[in-house]
N, C-alpha and C. Protein backbone atom coordinates (compact mmCIF):
# COMPACT_ATOMS: atom_id res chain seq x y z
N UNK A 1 5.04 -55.53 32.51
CA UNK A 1 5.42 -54.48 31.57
C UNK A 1 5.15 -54.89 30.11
N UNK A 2 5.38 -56.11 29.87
CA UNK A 2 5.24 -56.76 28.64
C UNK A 2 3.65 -56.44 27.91
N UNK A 3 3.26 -56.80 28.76
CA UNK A 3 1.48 -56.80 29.12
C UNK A 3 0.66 -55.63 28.38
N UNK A 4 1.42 -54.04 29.47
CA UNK A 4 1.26 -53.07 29.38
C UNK A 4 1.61 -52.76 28.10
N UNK A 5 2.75 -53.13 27.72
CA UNK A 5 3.45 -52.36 26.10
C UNK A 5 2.70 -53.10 25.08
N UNK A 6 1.75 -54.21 25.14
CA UNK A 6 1.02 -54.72 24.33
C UNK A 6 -0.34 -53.96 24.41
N UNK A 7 -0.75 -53.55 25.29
CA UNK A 7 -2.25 -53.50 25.21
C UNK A 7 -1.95 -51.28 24.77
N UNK A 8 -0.96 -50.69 25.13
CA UNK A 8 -1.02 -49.24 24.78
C UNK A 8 -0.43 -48.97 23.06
N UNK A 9 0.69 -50.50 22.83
CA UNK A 9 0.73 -50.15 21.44
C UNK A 9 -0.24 -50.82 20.25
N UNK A 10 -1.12 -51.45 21.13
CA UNK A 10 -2.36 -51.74 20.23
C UNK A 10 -3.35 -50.86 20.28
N UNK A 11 -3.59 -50.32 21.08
CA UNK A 11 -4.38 -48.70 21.10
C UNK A 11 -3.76 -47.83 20.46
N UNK A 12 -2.77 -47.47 20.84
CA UNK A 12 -1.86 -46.57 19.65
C UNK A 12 -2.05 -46.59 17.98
N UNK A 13 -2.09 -47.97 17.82
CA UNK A 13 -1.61 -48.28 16.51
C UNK A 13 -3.04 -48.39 16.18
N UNK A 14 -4.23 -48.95 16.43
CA UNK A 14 -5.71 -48.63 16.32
C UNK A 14 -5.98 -47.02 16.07
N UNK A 15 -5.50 -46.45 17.04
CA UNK A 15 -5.93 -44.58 16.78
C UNK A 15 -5.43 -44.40 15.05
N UNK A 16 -3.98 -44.94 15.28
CA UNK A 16 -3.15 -44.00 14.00
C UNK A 16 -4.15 -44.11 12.72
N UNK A 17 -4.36 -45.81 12.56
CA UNK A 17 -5.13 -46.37 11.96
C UNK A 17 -6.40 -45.77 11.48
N UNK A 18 -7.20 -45.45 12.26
CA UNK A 18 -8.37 -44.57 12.46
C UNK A 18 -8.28 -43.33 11.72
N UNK A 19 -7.19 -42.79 12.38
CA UNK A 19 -6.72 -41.22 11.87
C UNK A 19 -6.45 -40.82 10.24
N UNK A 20 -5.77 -42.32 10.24
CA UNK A 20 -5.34 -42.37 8.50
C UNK A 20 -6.43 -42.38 7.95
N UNK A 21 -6.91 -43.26 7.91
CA UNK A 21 -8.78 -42.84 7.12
C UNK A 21 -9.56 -41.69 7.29
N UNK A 22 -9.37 -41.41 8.45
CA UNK A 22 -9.80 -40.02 8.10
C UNK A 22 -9.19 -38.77 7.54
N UNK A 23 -7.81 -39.03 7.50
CA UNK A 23 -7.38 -37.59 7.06
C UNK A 23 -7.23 -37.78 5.65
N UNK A 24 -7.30 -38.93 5.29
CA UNK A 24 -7.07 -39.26 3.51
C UNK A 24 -8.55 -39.13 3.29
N UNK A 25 -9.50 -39.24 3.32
CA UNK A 25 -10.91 -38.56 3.32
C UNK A 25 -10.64 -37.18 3.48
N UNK A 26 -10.10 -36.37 4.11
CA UNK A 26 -10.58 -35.05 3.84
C UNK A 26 -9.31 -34.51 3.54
N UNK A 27 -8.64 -35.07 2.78
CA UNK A 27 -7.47 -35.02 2.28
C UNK A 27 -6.62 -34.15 2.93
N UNK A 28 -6.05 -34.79 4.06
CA UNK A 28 -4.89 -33.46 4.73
C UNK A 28 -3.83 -34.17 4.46
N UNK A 29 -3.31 -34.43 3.39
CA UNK A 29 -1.88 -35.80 3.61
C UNK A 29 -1.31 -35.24 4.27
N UNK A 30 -0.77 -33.97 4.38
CA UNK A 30 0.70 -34.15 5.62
C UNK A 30 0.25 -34.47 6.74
N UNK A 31 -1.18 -34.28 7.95
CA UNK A 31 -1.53 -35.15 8.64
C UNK A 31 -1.38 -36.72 8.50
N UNK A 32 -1.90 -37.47 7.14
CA UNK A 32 -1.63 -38.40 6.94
C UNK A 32 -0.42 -39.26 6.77
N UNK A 33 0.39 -38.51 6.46
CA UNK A 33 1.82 -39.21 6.50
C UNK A 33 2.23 -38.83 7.89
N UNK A 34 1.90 -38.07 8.56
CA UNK A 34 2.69 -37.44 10.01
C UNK A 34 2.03 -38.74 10.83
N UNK A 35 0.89 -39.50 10.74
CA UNK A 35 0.41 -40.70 11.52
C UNK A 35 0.90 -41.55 11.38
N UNK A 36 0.90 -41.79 10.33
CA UNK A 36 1.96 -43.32 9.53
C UNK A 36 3.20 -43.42 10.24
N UNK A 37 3.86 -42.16 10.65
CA UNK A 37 5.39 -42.52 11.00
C UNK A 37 4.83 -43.24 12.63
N UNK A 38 3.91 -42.46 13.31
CA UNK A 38 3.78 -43.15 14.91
C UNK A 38 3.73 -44.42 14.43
N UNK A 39 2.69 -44.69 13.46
CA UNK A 39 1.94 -45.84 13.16
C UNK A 39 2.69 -47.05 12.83
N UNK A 40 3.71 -46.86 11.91
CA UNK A 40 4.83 -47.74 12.18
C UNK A 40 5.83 -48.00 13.21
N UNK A 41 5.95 -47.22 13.88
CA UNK A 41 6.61 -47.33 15.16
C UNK A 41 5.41 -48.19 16.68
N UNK A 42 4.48 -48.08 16.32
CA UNK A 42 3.68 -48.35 17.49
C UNK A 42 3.31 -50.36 17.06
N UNK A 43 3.50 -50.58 15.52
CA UNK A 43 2.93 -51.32 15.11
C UNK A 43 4.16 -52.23 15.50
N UNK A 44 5.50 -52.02 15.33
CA UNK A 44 6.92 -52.59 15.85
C UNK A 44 6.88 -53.03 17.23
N UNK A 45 5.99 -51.73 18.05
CA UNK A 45 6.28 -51.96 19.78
C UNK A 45 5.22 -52.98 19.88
N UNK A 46 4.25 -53.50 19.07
CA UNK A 46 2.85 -54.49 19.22
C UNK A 46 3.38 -55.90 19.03
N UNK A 47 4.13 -55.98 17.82
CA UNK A 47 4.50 -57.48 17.39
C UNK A 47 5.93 -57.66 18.49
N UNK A 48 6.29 -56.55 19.12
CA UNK A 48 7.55 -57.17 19.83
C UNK A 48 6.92 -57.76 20.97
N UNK A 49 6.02 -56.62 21.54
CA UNK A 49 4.63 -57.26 22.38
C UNK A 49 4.31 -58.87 22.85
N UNK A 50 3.66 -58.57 21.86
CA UNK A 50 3.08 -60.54 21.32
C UNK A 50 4.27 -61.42 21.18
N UNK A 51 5.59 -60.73 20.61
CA UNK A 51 7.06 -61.89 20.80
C UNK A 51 6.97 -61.80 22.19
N UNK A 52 7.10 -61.52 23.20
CA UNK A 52 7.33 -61.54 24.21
C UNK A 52 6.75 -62.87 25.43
N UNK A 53 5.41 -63.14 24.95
CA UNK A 53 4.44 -64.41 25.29
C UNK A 53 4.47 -65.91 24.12
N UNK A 54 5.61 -65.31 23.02
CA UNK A 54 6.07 -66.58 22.15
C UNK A 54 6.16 -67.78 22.71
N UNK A 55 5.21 -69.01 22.24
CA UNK A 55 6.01 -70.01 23.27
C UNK A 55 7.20 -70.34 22.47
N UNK A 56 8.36 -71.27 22.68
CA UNK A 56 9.13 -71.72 22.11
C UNK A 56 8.81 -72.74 20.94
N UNK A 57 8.33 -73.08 20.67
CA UNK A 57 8.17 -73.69 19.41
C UNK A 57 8.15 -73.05 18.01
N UNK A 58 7.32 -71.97 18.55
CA UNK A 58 7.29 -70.49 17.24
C UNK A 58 7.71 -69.69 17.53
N UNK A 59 9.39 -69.78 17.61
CA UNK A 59 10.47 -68.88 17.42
C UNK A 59 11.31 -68.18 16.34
N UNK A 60 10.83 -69.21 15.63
CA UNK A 60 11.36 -68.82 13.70
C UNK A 60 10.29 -67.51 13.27
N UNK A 61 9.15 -68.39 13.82
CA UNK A 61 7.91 -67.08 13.40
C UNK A 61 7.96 -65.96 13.98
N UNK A 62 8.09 -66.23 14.84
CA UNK A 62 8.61 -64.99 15.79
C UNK A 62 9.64 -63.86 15.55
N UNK A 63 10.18 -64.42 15.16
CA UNK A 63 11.48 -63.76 14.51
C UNK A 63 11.53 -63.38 13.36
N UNK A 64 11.06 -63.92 12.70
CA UNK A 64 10.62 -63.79 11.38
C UNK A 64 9.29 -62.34 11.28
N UNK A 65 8.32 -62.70 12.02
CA UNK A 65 7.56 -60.91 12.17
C UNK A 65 8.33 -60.04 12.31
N UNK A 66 9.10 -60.20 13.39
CA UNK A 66 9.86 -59.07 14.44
C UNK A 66 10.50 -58.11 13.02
N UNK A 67 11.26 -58.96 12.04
CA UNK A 67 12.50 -58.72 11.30
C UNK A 67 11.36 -57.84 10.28
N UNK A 68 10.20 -58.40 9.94
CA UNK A 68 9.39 -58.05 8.64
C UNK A 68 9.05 -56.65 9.42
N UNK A 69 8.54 -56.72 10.48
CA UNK A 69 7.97 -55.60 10.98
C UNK A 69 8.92 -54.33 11.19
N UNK A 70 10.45 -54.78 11.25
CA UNK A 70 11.05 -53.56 11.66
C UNK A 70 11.60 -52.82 9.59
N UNK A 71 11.68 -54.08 8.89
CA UNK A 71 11.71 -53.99 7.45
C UNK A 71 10.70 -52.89 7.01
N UNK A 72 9.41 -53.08 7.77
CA UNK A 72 8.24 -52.28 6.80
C UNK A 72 8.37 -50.86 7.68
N UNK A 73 8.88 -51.18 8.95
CA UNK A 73 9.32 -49.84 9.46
C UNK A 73 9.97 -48.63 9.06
N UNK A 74 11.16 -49.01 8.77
CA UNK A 74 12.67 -48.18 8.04
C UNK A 74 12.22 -47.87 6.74
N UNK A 75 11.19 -49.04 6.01
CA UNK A 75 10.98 -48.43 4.75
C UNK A 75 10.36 -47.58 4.42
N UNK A 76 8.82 -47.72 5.35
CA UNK A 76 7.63 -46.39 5.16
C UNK A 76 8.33 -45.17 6.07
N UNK A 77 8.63 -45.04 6.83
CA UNK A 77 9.09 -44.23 7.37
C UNK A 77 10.15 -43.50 6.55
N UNK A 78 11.00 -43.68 5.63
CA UNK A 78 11.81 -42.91 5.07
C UNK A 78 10.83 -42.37 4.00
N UNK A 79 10.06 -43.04 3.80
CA UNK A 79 8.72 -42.82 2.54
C UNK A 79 7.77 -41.36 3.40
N UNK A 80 7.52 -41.62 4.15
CA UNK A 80 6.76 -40.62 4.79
C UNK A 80 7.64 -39.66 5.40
N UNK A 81 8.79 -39.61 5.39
CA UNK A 81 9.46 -38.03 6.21
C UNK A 81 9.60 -37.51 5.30
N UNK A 82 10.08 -38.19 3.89
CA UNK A 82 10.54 -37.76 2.54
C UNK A 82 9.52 -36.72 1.57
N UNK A 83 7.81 -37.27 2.02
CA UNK A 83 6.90 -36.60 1.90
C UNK A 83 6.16 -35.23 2.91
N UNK A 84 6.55 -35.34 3.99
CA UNK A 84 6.24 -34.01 4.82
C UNK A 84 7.50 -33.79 4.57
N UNK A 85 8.46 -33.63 4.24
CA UNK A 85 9.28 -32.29 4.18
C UNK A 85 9.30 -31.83 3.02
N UNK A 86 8.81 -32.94 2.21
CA UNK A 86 8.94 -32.28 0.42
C UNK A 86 7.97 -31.16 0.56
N UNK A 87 6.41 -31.72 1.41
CA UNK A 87 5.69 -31.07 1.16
C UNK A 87 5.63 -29.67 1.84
N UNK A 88 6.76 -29.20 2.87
CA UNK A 88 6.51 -28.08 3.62
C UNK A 88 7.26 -26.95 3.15
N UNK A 89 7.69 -27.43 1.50
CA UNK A 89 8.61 -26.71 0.58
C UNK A 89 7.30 -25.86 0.04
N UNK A 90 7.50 -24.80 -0.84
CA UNK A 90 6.72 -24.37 -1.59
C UNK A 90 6.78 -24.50 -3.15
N UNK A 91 5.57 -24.05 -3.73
CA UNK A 91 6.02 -24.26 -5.35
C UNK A 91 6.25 -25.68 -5.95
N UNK A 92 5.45 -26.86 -5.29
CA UNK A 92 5.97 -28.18 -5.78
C UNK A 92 5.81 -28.22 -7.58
N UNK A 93 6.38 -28.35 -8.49
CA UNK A 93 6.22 -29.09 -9.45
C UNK A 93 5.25 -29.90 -9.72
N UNK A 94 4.32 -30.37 -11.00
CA UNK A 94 3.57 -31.39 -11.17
C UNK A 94 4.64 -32.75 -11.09
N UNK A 95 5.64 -32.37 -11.68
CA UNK A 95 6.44 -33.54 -11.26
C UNK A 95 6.68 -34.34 -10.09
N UNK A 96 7.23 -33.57 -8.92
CA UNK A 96 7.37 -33.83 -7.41
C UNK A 96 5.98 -34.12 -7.56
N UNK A 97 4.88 -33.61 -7.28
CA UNK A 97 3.58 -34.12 -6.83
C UNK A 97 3.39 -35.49 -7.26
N UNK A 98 3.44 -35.76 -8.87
CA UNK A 98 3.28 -37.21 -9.09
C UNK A 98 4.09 -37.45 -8.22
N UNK A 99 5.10 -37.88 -7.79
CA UNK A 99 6.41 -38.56 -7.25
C UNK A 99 5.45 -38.73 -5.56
N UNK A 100 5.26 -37.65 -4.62
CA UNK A 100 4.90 -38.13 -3.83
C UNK A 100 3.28 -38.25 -3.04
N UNK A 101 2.63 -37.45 -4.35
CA UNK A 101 1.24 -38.30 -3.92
C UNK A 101 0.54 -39.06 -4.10
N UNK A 102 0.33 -39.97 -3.12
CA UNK A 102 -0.65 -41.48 -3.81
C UNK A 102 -1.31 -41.38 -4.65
N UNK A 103 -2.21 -40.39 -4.61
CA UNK A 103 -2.98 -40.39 -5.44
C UNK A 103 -2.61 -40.27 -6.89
N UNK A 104 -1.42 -39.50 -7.42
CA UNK A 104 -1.37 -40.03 -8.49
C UNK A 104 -0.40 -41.74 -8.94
N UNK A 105 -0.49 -42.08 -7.70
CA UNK A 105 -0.06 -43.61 -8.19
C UNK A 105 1.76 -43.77 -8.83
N UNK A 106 2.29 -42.49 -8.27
CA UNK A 106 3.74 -42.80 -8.82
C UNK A 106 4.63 -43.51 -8.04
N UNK A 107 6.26 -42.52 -7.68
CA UNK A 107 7.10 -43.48 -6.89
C UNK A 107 6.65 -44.24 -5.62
N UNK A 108 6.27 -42.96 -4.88
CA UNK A 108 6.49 -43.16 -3.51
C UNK A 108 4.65 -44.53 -3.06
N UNK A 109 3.61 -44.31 -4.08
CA UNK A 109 2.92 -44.36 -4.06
C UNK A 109 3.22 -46.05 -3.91
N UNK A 110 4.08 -46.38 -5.14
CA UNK A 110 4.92 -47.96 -5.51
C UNK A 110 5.63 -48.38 -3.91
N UNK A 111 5.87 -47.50 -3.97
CA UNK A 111 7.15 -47.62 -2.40
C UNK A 111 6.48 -47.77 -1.03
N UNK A 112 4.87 -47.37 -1.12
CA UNK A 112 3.92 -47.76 0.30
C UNK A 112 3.90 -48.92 0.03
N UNK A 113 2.67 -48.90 -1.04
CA UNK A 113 2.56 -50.80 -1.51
C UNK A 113 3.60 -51.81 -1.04
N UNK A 114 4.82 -51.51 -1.44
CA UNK A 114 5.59 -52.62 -1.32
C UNK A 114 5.91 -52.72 0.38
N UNK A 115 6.14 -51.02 0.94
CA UNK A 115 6.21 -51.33 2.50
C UNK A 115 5.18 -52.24 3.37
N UNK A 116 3.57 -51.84 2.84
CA UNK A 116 2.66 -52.84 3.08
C UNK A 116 1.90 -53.59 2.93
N UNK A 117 3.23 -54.60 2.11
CA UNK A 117 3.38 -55.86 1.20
C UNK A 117 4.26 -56.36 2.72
N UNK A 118 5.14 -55.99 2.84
CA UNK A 118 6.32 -56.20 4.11
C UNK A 118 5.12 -56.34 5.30
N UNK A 119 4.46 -55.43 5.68
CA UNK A 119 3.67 -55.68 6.72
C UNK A 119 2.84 -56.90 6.72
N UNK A 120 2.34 -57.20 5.50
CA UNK A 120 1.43 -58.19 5.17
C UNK A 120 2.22 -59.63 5.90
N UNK A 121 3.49 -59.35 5.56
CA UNK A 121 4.13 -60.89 5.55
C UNK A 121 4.77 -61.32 7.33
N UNK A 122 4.91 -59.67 7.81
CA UNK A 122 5.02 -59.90 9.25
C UNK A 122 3.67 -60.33 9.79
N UNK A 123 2.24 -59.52 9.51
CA UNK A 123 1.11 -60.51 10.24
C UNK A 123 1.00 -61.82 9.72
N UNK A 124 1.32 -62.18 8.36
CA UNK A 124 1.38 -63.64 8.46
C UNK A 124 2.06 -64.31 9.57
N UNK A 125 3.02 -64.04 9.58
CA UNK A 125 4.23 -64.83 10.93
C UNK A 125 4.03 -64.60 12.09
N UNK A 126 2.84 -63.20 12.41
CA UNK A 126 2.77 -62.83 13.71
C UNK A 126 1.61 -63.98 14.03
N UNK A 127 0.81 -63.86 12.94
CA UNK A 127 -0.21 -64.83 13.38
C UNK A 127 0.07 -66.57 13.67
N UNK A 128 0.91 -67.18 13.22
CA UNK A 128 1.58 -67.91 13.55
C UNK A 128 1.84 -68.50 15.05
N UNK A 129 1.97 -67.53 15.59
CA UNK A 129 2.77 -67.32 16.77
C UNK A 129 1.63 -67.27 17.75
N UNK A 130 0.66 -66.82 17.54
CA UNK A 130 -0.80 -66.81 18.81
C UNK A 130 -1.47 -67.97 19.33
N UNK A 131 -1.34 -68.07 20.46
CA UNK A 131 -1.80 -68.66 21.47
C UNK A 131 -3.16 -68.77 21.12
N UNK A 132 -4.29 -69.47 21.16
CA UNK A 132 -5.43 -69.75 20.91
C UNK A 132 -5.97 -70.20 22.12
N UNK A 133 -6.75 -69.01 22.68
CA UNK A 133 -7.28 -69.28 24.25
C UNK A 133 -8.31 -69.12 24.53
N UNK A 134 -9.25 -68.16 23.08
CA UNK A 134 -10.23 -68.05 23.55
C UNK A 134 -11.03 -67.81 22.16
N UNK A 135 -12.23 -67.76 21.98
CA UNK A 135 -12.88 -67.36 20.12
C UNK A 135 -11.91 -66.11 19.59
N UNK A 136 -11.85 -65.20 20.62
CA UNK A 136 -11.50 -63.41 20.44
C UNK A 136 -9.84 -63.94 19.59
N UNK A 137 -8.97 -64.88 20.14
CA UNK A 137 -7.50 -65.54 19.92
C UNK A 137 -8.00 -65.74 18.65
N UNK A 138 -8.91 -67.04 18.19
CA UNK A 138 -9.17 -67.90 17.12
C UNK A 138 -9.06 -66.47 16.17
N UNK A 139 -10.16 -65.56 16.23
CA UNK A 139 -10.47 -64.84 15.30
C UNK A 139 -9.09 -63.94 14.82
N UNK A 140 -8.38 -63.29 15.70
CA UNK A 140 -7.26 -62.47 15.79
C UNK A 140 -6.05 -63.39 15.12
N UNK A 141 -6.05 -64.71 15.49
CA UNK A 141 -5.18 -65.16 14.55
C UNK A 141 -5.51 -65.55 13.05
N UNK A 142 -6.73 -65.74 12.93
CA UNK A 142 -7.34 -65.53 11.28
C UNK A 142 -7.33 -64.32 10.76
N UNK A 143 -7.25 -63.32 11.02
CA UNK A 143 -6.99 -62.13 10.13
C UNK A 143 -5.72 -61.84 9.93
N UNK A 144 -4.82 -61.91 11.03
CA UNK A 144 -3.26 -61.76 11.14
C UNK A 144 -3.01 -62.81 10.17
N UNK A 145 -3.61 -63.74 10.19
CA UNK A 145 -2.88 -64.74 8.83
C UNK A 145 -3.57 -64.42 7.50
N UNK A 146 -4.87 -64.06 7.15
CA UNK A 146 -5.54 -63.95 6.39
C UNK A 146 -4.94 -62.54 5.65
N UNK A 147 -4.50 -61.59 6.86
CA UNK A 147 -3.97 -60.00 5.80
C UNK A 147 -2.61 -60.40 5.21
N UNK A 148 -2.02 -61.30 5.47
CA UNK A 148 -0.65 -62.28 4.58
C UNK A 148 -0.97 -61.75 3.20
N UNK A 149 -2.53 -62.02 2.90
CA UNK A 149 -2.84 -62.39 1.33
C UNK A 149 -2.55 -60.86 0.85
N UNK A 150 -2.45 -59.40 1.59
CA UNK A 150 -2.01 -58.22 0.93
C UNK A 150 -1.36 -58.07 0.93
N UNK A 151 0.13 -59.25 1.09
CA UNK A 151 1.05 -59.28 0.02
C UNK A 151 1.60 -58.86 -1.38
N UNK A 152 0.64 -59.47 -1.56
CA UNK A 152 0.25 -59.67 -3.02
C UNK A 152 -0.12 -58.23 -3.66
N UNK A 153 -0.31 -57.23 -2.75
CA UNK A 153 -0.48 -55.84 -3.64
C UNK A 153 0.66 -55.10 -4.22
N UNK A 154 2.04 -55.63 -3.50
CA UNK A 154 3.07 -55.12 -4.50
C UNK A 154 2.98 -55.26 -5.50
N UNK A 155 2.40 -56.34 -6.78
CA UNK A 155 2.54 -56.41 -7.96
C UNK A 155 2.25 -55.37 -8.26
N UNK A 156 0.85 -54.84 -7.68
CA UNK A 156 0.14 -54.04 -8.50
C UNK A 156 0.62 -52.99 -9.53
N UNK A 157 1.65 -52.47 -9.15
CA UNK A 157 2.18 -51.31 -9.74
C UNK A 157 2.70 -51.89 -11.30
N UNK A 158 2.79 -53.61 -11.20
CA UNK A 158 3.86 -53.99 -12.00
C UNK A 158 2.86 -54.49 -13.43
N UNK A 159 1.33 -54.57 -13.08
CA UNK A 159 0.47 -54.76 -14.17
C UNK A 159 -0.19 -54.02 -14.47
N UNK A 160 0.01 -52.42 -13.64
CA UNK A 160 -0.42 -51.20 -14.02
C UNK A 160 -1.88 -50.98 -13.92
N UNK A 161 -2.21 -51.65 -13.19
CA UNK A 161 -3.56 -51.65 -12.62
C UNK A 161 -4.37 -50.03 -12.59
N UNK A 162 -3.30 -49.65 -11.31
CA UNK A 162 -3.77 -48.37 -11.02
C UNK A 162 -3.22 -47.08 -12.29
N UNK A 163 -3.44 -46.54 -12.95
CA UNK A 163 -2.80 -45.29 -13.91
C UNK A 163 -3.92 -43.93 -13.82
N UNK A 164 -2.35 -42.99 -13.36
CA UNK A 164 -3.14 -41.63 -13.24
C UNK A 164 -3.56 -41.06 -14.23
N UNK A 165 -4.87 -40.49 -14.09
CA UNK A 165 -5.71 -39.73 -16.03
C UNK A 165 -7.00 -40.87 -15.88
N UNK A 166 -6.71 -42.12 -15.35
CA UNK A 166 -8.15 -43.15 -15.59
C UNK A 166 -8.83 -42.12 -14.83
N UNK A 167 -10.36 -42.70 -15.38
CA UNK A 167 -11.61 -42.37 -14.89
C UNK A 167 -11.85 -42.98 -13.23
N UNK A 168 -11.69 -41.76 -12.36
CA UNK A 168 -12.12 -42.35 -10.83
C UNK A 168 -10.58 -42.80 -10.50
N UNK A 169 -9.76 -42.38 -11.16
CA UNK A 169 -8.17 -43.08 -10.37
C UNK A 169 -7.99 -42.34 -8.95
N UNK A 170 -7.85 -41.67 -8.78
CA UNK A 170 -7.91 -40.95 -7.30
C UNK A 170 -8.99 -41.57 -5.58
N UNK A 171 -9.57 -41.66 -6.60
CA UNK A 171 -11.15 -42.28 -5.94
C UNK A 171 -10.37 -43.86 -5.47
N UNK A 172 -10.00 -44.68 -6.73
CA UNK A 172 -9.70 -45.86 -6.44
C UNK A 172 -8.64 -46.27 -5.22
N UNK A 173 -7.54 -44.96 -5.32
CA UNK A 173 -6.43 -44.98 -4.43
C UNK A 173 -6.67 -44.58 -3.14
N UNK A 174 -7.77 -44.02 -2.65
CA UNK A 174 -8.21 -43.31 -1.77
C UNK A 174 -8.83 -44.87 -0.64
N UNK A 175 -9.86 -45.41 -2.11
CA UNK A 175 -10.50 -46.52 -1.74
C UNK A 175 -9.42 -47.40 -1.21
N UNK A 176 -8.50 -47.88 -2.07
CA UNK A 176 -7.64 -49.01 -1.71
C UNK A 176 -7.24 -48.80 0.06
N UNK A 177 -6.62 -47.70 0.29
CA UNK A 177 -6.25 -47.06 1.36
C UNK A 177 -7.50 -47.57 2.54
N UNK A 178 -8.61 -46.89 2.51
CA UNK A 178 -9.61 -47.10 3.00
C UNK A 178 -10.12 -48.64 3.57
N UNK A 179 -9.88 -49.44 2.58
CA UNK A 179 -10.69 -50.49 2.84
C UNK A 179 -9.09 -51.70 3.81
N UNK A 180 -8.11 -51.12 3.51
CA UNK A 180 -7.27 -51.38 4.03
C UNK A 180 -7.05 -51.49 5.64
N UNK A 181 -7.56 -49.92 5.73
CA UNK A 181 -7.71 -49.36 7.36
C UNK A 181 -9.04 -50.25 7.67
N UNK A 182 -10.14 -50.61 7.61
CA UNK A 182 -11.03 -51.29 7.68
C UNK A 182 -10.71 -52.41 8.20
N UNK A 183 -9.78 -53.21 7.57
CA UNK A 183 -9.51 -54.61 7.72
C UNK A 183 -8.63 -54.50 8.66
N UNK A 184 -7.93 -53.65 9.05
CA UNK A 184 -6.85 -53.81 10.27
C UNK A 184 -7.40 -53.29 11.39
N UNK A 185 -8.54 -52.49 11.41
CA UNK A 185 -8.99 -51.90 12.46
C UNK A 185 -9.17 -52.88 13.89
N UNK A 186 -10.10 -53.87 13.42
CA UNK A 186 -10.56 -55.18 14.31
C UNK A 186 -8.90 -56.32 14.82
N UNK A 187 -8.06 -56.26 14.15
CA UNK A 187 -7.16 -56.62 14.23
C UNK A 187 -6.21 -55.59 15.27
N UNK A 188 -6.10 -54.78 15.40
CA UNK A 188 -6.04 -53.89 16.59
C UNK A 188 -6.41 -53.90 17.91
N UNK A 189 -8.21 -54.02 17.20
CA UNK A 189 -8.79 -54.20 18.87
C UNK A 189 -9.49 -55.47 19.35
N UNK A 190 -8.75 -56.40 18.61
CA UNK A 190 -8.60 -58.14 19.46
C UNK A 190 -7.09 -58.33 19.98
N UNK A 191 -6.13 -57.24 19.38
CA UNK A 191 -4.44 -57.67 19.88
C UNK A 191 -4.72 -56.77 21.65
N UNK A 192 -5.64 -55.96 21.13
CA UNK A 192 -5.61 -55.44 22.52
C UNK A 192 -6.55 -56.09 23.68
N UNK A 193 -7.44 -56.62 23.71
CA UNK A 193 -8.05 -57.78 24.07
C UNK A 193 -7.38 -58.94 24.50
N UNK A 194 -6.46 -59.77 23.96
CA UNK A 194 -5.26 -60.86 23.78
C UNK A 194 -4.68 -60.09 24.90
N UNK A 195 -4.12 -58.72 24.96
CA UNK A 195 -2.79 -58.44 25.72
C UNK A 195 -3.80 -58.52 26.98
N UNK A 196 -5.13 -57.74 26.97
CA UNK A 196 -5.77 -57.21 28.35
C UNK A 196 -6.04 -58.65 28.78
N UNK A 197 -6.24 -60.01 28.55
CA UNK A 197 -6.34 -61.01 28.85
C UNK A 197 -5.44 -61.98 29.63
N UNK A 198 -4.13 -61.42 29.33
CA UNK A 198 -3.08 -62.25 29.70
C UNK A 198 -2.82 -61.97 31.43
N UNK A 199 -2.71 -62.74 31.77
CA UNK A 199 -2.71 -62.72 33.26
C UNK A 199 -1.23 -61.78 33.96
N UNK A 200 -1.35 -60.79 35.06
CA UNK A 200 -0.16 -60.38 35.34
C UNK A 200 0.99 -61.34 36.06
């Protein structure tokens, strides 16, 4: 069963993944936030997954994902219901809009970042934790440790990097998003590989 709940919530969480890039390309956000919520939920049932074949030695790490992962859970998820229901109101304000679309880089926009800043720090720890059995392992635990480093995008908000009115700001936020889904994509479909590998 363990097995199974690894290899369908790494497919899961690969689709959502997928989906998000595309619907932020043809800009449907309330599709886009309506994925994110599976997407964090499927991404929780993956790292509990992989805890499950923990050996004992990396139990701190272990635990330590589990906790980050259910952290970046509760957080985007209140971030994204907060935005499909704002948005199924009518008449939004330019105000509300800054507030909850990325694209203009305001609250809620601050409030992804930092949720996946949280994610960043659970694949650090998840990666930790992998068994190294085969190149497909080697590689899957180098990115899971290597996406650690998008951590580091919470600052962003705090050196003002991104500001709505720049030239191409929309474009940039779209991009950030984008190249994001990119890098996790393959990380998806080696966790699912890892799970289809493990012996019943």
């Amino acid at each position: 069963m363990n097995r199974r709940i690894g290899m369908i919530s790494s497919i899961t969480t690969l689709t959502c993944v997928v989906l998000f890039a595309i619907f932020m390309l043809l800009n449907l956000s309330s599709a886009a936030y309506s994925i994110c919520i599976l997407l964090a939920l499927s991404y929780v049932s993956m790292v509990s997954a992989f805890n499950s074949f923990t050996k004992k030695e990396f139990e701190a790490a272990k635990f330590a994902s589990l906790s980050f992962a259910i952290i970046y859970a509760v957080f985007v998820l209140i971030v994204y219901y907060a935005q499909i229901t704002t948005l199924i109101k009518a008449n939004l304000t330019d105000e509300i809009t800054f507030l909850i679309d990325y694209k203009k880089f305001g609250l809620f926009f601050s409030y992804n970042l930092f949720g996946y800043a949280i994610l960043s720090i659970s694949t650090f720890f998840l990666g930790l934790t992998v068994s190294i059995k085969n190149k497909t392992d080697k590689l899957l635990k180098k990115l899971l440790l290597i996406h650690g480093v998008f951590s580091t995008v919470a600052f962003i908000p705090v050196f003002g990097i991104f500001e709505t009115g720049s030239p191409g700001s929309e474009l940039m936020g779209i991009a950030a998003l984008e190249v994001w889904c990119v890098y996790f994509v393959p990380i998806c479909i080696l966790s699912f590989n890892h799970f289809r590998e493990i012996e019943n």
